[in-house]
PDB file of N, CA and C in Angstrom:
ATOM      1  N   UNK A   1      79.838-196.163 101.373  1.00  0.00           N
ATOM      2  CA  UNK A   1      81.214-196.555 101.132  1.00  0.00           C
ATOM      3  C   UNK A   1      81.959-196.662 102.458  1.00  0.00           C
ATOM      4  N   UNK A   2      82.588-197.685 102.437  1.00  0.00           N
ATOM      5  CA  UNK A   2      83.035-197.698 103.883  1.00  0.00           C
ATOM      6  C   UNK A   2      84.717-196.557 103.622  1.00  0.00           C
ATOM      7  N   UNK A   3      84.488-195.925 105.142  1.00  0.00           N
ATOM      8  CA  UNK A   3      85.889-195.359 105.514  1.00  0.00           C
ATOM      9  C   UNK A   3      86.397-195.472 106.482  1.00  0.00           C
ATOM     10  N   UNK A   4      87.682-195.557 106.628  1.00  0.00           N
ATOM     11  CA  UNK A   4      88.503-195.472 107.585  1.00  0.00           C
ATOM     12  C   UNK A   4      89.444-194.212 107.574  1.00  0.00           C
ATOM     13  N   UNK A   5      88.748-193.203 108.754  1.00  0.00           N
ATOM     14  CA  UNK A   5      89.922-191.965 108.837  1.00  0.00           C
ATOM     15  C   UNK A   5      90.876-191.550 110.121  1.00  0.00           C
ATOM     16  N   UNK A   6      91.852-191.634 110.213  1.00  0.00           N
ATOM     17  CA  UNK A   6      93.098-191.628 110.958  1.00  0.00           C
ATOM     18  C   UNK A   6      92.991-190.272 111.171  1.00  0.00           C
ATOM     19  N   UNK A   7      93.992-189.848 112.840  1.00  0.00           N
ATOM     20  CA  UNK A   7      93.933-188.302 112.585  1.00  0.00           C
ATOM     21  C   UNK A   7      94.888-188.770 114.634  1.00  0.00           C
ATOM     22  N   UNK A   8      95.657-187.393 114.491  1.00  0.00           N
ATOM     23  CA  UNK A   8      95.829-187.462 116.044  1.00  0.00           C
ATOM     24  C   UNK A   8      97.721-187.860 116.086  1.00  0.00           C
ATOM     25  N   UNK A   9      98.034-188.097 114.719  1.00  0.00           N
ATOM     26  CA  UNK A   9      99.443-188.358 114.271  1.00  0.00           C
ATOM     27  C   UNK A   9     100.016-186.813 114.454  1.00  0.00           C
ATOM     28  N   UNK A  10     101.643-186.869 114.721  1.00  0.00           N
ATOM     29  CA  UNK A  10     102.628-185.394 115.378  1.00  0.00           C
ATOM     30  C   UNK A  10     103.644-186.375 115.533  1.00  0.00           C
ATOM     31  N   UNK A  11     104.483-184.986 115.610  1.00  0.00           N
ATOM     32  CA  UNK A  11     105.843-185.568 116.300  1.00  0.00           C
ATOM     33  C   UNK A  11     106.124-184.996 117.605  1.00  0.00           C
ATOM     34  N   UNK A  12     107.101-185.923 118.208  1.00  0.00           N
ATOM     35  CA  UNK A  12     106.330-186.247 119.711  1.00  0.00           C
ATOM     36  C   UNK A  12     107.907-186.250 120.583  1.00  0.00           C
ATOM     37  N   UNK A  13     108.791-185.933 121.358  1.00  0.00           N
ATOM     38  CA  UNK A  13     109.730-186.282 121.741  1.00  0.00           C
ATOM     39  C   UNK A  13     109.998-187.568 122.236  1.00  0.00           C
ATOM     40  N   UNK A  14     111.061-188.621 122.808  1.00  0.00           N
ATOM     41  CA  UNK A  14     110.711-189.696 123.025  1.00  0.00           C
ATOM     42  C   UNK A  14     110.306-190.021 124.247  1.00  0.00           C
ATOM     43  N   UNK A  15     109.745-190.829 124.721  1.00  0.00           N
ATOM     44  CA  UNK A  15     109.137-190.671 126.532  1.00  0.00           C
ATOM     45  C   UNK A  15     107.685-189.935 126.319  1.00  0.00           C
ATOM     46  N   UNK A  16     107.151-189.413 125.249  1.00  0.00           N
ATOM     47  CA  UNK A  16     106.140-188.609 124.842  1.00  0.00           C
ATOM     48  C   UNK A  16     104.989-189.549 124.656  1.00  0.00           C
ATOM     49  N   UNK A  17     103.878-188.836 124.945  1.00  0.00           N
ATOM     50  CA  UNK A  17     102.540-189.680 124.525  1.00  0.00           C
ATOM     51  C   UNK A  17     101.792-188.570 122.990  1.00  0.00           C
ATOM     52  N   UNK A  18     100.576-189.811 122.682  1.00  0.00           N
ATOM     53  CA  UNK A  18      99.913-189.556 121.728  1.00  0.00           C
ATOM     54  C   UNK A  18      98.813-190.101 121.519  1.00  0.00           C
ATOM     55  N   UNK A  19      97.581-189.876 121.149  1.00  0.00           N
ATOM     56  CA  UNK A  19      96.481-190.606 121.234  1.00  0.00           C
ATOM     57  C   UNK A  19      96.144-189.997 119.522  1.00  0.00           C
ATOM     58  N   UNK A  20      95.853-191.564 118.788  1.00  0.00           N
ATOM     59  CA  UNK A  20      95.335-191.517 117.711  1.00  0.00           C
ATOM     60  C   UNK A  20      94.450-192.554 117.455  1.00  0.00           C
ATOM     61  N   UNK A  21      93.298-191.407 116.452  1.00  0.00           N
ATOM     62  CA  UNK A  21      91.966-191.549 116.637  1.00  0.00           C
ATOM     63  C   UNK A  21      91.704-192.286 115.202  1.00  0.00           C
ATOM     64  N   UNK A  22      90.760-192.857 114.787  1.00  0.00           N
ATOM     65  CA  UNK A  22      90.328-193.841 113.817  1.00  0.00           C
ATOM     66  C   UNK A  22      88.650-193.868 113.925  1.00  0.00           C
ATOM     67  N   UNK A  23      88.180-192.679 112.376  1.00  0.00           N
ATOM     68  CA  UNK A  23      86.585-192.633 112.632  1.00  0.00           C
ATOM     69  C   UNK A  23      86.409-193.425 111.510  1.00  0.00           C
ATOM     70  N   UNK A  24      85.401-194.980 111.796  1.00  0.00           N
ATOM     71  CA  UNK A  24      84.959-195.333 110.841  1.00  0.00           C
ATOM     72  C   UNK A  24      83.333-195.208 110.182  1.00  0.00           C
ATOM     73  N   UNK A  25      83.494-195.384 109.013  1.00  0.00           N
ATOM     74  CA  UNK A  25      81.901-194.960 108.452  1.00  0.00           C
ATOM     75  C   UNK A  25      81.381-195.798 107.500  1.00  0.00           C
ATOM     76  N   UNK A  26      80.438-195.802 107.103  1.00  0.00           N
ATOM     77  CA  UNK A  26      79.706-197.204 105.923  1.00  0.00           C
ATOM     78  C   UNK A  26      79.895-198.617 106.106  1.00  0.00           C
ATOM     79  N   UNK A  27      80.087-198.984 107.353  1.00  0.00           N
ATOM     80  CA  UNK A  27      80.029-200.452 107.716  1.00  0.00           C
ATOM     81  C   UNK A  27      79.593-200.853 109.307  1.00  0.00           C
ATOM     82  N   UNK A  28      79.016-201.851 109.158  1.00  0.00           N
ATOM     83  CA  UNK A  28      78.511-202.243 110.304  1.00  0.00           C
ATOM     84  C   UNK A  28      79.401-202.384 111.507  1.00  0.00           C
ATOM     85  N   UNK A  29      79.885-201.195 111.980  1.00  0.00           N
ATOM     86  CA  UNK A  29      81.155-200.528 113.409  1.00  0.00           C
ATOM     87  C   UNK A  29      81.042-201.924 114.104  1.00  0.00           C
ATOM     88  N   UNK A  30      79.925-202.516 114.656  1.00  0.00           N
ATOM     89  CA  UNK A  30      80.490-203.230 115.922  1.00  0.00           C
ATOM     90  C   UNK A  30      80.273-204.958 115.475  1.00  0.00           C
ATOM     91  N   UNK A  31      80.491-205.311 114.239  1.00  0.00           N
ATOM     92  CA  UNK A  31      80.912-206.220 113.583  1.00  0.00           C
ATOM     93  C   UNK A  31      82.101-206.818 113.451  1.00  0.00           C
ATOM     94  N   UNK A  32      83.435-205.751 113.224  1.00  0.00           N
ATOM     95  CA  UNK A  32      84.123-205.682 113.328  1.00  0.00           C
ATOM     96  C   UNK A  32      85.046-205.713 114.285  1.00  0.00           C
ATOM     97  N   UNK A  33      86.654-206.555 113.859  1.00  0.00           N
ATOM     98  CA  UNK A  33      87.385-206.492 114.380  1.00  0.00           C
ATOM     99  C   UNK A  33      88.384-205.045 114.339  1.00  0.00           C
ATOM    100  N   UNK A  34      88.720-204.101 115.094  1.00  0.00           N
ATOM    101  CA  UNK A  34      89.571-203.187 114.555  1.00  0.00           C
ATOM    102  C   UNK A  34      90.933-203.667 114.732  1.00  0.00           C
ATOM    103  N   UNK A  35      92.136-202.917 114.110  1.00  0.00           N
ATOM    104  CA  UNK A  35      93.137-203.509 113.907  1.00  0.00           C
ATOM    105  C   UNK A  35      94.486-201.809 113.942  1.00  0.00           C
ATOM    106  N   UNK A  36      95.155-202.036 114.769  1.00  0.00           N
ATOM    107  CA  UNK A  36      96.277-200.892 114.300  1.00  0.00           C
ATOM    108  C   UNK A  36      97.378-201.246 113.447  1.00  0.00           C
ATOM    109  N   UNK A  37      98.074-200.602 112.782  1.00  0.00           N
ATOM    110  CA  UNK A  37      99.258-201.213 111.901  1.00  0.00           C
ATOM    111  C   UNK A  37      99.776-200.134 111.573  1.00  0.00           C
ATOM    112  N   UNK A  38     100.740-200.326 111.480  1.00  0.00           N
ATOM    113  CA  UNK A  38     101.930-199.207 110.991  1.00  0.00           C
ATOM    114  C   UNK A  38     102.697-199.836 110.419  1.00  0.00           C
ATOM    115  N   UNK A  39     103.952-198.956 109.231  1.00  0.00           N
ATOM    116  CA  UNK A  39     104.441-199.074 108.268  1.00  0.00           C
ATOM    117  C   UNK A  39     105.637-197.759 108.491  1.00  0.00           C
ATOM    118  N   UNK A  40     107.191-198.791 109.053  1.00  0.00           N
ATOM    119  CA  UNK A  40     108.145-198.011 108.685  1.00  0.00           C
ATOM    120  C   UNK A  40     108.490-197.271 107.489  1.00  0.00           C
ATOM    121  N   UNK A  41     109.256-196.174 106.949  1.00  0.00           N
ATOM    122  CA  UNK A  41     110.041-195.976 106.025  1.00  0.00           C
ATOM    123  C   UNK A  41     110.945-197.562 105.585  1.00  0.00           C
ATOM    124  N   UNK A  42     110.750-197.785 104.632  1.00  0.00           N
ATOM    125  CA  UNK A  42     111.218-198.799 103.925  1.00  0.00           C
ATOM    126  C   UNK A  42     110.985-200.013 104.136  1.00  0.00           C
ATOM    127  N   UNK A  43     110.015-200.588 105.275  1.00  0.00           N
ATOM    128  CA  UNK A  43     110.052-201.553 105.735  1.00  0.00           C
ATOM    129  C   UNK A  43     108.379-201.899 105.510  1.00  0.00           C
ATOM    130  N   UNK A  44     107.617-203.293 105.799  1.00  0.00           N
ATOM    131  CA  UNK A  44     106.815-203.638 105.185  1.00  0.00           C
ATOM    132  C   UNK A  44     105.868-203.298 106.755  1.00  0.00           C
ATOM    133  N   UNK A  45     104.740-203.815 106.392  1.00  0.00           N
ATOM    134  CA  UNK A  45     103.506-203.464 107.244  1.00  0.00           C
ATOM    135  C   UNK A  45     103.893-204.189 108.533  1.00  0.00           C
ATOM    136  N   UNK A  46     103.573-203.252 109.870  1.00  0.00           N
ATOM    137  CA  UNK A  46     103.404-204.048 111.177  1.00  0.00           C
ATOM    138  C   UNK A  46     102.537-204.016 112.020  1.00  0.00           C
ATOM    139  N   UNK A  47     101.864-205.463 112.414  1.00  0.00           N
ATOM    140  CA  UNK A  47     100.686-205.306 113.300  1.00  0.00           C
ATOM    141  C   UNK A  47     101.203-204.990 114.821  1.00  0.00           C
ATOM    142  N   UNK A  48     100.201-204.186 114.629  1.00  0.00           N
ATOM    143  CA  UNK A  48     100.539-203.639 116.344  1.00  0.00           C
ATOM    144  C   UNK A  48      99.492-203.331 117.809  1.00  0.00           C
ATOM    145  N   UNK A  49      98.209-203.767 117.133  1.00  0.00           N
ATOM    146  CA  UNK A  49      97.277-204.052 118.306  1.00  0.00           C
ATOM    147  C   UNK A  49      95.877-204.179 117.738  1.00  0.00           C
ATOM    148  N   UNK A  50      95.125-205.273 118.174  1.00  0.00           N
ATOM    149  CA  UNK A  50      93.661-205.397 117.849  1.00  0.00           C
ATOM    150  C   UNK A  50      92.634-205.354 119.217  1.00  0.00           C
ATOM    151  N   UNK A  51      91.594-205.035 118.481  1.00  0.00           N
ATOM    152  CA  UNK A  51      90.544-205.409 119.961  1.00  0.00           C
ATOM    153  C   UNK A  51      89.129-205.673 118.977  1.00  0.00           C
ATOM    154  N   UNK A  52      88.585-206.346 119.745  1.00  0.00           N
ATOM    155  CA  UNK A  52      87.267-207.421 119.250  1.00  0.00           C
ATOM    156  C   UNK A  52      86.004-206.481 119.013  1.00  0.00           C
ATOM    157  N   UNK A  53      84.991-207.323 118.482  1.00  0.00           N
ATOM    158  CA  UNK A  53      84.285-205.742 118.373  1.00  0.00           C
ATOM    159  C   UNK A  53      83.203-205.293 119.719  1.00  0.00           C
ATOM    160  N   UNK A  54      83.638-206.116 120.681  1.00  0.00           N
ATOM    161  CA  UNK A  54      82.776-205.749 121.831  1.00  0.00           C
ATOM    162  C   UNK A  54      83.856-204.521 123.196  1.00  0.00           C
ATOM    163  N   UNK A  55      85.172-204.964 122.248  1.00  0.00           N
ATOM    164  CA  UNK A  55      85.835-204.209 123.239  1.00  0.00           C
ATOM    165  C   UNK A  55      86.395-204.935 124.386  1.00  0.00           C
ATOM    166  N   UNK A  56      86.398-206.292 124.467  1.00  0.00           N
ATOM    167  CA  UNK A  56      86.518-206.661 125.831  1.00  0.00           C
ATOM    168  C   UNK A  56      87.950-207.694 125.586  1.00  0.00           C
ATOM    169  N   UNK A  57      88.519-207.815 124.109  1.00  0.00           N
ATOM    170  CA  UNK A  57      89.750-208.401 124.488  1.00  0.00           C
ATOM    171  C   UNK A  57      90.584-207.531 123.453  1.00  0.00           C
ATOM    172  N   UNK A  58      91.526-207.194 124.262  1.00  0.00           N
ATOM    173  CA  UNK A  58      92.470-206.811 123.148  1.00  0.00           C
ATOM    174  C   UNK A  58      93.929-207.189 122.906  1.00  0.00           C
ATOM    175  N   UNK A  59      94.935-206.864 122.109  1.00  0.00           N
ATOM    176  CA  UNK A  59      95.954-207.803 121.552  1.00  0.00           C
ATOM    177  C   UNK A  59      97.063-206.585 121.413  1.00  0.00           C
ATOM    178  N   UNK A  60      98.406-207.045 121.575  1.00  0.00           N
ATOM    179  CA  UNK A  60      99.381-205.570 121.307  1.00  0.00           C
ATOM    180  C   UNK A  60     100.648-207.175 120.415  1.00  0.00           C
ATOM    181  N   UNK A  61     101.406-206.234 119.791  1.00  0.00           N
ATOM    182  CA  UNK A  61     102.882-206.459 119.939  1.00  0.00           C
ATOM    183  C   UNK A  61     103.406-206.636 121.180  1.00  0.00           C
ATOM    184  N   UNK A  62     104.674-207.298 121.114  1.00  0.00           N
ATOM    185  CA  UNK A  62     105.363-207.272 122.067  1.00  0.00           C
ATOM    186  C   UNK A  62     106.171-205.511 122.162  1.00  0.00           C
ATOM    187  N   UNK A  63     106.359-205.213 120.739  1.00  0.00           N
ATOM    188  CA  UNK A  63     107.561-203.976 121.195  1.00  0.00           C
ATOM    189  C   UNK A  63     106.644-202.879 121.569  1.00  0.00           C
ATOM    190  N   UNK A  64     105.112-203.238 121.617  1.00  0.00           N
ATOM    191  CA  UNK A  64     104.279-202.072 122.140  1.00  0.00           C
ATOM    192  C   UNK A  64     103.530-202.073 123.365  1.00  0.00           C
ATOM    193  N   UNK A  65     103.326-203.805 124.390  1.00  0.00           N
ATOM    194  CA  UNK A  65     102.941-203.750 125.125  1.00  0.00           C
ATOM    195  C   UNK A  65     103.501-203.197 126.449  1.00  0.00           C
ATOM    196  N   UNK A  66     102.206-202.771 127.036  1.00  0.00           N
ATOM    197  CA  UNK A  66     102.345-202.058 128.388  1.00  0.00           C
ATOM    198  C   UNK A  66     102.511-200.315 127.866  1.00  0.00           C
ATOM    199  N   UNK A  67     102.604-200.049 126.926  1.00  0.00           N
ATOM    200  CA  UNK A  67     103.115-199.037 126.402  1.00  0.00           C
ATOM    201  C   UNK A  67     101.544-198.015 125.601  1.00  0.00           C
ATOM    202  N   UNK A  68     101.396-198.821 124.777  1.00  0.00           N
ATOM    203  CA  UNK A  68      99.867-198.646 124.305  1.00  0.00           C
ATOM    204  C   UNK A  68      98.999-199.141 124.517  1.00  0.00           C
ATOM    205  N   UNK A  69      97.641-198.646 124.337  1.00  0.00           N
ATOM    206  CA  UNK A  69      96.730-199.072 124.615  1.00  0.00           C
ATOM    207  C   UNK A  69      95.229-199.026 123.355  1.00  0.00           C
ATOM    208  N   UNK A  70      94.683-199.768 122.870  1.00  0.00           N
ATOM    209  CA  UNK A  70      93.648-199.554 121.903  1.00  0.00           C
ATOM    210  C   UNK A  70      92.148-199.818 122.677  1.00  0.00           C
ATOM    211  N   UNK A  71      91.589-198.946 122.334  1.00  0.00           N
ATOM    212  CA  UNK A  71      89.660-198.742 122.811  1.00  0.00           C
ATOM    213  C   UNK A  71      89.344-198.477 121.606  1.00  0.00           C
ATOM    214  N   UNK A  72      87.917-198.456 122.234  1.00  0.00           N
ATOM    215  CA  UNK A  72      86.470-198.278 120.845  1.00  0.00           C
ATOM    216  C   UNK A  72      85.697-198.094 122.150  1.00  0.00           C
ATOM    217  N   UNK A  73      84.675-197.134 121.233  1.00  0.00           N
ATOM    218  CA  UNK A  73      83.757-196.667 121.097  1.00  0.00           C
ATOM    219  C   UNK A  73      82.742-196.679 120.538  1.00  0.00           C
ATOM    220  N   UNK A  74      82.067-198.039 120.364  1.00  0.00           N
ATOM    221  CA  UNK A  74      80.855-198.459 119.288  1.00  0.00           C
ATOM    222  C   UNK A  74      79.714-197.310 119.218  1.00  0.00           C
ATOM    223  N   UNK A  75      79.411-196.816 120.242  1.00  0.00           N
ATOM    224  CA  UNK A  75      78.362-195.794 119.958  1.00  0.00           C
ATOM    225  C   UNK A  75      78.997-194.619 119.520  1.00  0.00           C
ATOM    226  N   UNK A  76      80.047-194.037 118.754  1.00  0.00           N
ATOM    227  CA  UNK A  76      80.689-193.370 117.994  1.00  0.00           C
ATOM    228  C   UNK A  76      81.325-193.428 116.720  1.00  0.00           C
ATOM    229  N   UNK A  77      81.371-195.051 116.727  1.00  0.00           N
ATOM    230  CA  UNK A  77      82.216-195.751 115.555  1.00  0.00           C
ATOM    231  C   UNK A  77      83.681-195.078 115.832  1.00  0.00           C
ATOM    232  N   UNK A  78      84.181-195.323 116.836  1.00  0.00           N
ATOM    233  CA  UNK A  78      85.583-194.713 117.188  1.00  0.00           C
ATOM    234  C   UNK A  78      86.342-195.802 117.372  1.00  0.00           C
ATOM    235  N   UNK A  79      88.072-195.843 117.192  1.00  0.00           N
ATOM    236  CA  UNK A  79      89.127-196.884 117.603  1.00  0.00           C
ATOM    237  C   UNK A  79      89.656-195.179 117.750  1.00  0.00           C
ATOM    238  N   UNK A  80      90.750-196.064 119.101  1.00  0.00           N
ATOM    239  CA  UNK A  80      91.764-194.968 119.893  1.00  0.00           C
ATOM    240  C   UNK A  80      92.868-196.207 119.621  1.00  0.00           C
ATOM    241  N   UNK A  81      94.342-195.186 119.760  1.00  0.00           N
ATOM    242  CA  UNK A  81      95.560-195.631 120.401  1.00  0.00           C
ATOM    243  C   UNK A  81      96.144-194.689 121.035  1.00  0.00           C
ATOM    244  N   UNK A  82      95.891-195.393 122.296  1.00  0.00           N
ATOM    245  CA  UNK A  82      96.912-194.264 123.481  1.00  0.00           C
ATOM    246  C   UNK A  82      98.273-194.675 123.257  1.00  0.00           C
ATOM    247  N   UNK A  83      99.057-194.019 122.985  1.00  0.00           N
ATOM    248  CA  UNK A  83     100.678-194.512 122.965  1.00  0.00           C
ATOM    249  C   UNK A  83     101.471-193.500 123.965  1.00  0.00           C
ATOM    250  N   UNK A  84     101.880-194.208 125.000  1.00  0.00           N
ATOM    251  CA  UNK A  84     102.828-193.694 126.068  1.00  0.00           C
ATOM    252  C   UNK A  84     104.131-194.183 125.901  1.00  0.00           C
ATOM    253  N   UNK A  85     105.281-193.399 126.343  1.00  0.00           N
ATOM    254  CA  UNK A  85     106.764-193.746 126.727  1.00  0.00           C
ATOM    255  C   UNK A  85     107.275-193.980 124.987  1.00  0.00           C
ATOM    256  N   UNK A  86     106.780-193.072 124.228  1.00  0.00           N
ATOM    257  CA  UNK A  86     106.972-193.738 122.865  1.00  0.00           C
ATOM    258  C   UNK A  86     108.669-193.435 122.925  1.00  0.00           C
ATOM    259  N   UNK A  87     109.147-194.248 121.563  1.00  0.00           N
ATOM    260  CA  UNK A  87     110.762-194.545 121.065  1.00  0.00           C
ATOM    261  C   UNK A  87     110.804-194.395 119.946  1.00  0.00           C
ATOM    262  N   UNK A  88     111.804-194.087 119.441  1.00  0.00           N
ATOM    263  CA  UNK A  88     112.588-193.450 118.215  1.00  0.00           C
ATOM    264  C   UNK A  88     111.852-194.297 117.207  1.00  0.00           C
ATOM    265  N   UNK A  89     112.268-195.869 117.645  1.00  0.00           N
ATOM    266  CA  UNK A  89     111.354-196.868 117.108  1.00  0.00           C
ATOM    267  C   UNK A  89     110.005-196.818 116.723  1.00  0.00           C
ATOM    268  N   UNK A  90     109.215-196.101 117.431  1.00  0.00           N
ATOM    269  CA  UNK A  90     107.762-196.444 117.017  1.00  0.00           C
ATOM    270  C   UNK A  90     107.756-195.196 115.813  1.00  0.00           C
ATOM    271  N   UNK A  91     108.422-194.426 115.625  1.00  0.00           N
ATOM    272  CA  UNK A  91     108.438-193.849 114.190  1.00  0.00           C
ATOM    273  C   UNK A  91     107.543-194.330 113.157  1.00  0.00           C
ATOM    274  N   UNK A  92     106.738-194.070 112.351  1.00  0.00           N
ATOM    275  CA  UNK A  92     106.077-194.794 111.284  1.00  0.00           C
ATOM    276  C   UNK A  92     104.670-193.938 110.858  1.00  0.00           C
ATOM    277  N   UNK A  93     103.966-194.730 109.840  1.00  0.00           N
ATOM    278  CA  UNK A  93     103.069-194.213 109.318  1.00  0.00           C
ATOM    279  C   UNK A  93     101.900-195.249 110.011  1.00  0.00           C
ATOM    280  N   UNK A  94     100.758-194.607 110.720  1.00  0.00           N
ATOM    281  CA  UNK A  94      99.830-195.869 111.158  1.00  0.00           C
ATOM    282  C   UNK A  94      98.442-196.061 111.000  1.00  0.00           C
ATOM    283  N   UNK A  95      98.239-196.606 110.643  1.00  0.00           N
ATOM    284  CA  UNK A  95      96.988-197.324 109.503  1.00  0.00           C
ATOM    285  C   UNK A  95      95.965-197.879 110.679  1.00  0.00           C
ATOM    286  N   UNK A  96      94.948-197.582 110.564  1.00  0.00           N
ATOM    287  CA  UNK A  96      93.355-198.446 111.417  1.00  0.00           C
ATOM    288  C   UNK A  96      93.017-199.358 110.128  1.00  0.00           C
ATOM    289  N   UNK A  97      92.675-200.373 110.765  1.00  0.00           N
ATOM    290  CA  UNK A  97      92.020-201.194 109.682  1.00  0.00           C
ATOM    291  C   UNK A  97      91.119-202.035 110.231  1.00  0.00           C
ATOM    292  N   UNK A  98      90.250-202.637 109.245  1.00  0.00           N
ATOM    293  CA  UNK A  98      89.266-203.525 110.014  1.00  0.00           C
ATOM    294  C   UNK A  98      88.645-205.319 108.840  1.00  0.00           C
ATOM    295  N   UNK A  99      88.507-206.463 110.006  1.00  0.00           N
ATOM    296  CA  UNK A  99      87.990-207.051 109.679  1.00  0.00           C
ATOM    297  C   UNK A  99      86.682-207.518 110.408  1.00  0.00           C
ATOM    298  N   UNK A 100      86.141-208.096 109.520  1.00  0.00           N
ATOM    299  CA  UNK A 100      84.700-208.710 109.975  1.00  0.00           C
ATOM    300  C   UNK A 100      85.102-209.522 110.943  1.00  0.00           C
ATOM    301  N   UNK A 101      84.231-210.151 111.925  1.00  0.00           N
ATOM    302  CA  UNK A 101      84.157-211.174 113.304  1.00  0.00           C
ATOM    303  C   UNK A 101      84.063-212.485 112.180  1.00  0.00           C
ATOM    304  N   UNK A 102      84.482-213.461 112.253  1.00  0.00           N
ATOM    305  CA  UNK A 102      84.186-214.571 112.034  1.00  0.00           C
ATOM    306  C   UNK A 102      84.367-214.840 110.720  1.00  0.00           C
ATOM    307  N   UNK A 103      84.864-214.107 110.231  1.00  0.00           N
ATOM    308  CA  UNK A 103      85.483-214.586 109.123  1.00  0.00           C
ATOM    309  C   UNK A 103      87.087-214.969 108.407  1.00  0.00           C
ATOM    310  N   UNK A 104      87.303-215.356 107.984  1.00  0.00           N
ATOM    311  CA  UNK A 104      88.684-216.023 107.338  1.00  0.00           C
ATOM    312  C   UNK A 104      89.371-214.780 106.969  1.00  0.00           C
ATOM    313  N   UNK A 105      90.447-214.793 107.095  1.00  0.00           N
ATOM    314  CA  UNK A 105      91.480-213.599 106.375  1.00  0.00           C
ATOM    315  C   UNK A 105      92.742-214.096 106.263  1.00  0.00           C
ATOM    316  N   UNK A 106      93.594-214.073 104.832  1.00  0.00           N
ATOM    317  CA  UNK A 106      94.858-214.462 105.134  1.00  0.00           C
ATOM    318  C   UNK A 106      95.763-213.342 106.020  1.00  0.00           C
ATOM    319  N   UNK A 107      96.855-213.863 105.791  1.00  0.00           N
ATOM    320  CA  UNK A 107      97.700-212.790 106.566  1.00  0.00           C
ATOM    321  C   UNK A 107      97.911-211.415 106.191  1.00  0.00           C
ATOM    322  N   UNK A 108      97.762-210.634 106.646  1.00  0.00           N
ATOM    323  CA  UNK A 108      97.828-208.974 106.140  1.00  0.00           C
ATOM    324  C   UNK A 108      96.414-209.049 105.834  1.00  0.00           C
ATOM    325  N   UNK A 109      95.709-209.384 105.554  1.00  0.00           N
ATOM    326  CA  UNK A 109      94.454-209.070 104.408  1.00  0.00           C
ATOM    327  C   UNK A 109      93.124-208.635 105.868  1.00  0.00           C
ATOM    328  N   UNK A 110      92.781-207.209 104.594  1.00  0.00           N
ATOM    329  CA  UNK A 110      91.607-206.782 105.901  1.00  0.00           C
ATOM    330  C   UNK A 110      90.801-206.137 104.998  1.00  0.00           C
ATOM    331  N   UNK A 111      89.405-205.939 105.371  1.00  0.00           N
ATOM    332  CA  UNK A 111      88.267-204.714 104.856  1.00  0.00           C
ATOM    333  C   UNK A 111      88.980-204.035 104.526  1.00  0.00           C
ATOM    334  N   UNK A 112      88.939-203.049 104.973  1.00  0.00           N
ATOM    335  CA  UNK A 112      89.421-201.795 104.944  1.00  0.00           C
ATOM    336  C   UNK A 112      90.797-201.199 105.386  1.00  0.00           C
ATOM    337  N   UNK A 113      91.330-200.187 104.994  1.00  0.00           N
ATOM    338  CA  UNK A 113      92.202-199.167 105.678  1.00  0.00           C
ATOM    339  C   UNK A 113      91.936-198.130 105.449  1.00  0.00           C
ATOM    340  N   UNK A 114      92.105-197.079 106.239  1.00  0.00           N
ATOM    341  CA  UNK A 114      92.601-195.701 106.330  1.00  0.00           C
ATOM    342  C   UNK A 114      94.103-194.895 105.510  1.00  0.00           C
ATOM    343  N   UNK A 115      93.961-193.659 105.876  1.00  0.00           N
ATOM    344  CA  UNK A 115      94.830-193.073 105.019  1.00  0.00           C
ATOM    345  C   UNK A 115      95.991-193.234 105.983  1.00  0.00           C
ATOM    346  N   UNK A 116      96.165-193.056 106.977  1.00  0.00           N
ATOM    347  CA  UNK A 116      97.274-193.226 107.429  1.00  0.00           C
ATOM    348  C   UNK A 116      97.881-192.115 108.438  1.00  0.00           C
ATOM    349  N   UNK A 117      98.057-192.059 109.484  1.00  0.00           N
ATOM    350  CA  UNK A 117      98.604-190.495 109.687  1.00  0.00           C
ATOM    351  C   UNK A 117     100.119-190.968 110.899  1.00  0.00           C
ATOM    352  N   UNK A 118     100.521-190.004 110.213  1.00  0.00           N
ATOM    353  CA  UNK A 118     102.502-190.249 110.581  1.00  0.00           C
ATOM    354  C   UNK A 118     102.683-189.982 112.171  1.00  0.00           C
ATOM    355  N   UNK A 119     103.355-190.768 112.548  1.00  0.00           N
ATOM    356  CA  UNK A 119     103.816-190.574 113.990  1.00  0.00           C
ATOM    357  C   UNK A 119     105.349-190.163 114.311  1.00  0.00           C
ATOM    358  N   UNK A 120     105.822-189.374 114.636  1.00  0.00           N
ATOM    359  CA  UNK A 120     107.294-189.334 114.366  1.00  0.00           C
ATOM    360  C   UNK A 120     107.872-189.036 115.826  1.00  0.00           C
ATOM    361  N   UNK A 121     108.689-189.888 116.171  1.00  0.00           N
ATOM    362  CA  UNK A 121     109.597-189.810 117.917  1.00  0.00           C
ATOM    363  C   UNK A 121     111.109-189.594 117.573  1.00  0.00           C
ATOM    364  N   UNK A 122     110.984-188.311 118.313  1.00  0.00           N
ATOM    365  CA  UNK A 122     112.321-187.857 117.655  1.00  0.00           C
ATOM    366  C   UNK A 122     113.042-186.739 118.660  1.00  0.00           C
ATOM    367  N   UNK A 123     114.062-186.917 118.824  1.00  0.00           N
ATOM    368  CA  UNK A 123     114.548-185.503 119.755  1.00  0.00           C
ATOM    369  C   UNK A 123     115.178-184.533 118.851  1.00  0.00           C
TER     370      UNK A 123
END
């Protein structure tokens, strides 16, 4: 069964870092595209950084670049997000998710997700 498990979520002051971790299991790890996303309180899903499944390109938001950073670890089945200089803003609940290489996906739509684990920037 494939999983996606999140972990490495706290609350964090703002200017604060955080590194959250994403172990996946029951699917072919380096097939995949991984994907970060988070989900305000009340507000709908936001993509916020991908990387390929070799690791060698990766993708941010604008309100997150320079700021975070996403790796893997294929010989672990690991996705990281380093998040530095975080803001009140990056508040949210944040989701790993994954799609296959080369295949079609509408918008939002992925394999898998994770449970989710909360990030909170707050003084």
């Amino acid at each position: 069964q494939v999983q996606l498990v999140e972990s490495g979520g706290g609350m964090v002051q703002p200017g604060g870092s955080l590194r959250l971790s994403c172990a996946a299991s029951g699917f072919t790890f380096t097939s995949y595209t991984m994907t970060w996303v988070r989900q305000a309180p009340g507000k709908g899903p936001e993509w916020v950084s991908t990387i390929n499944t070799g690791g060698t390109s990766t993708y941010y938001a604008d309100s997150v670049k320079g700021r975070f950073t996403i790796s893997r670890d294929n010989a672990e089945n690991m996705v990281y997000l380093q998040m530095n200089s975080l803001k009140p803003e990056d508040t949210a609940l944040y989701y790993c998710a994954s799609r296959l290489s080369g295949r079609y996906y509408r918008m939002e739509e992925y394999d898998a997700w994770g449970q989710g684990t909360q990030v909170t920037v707050s003084s």
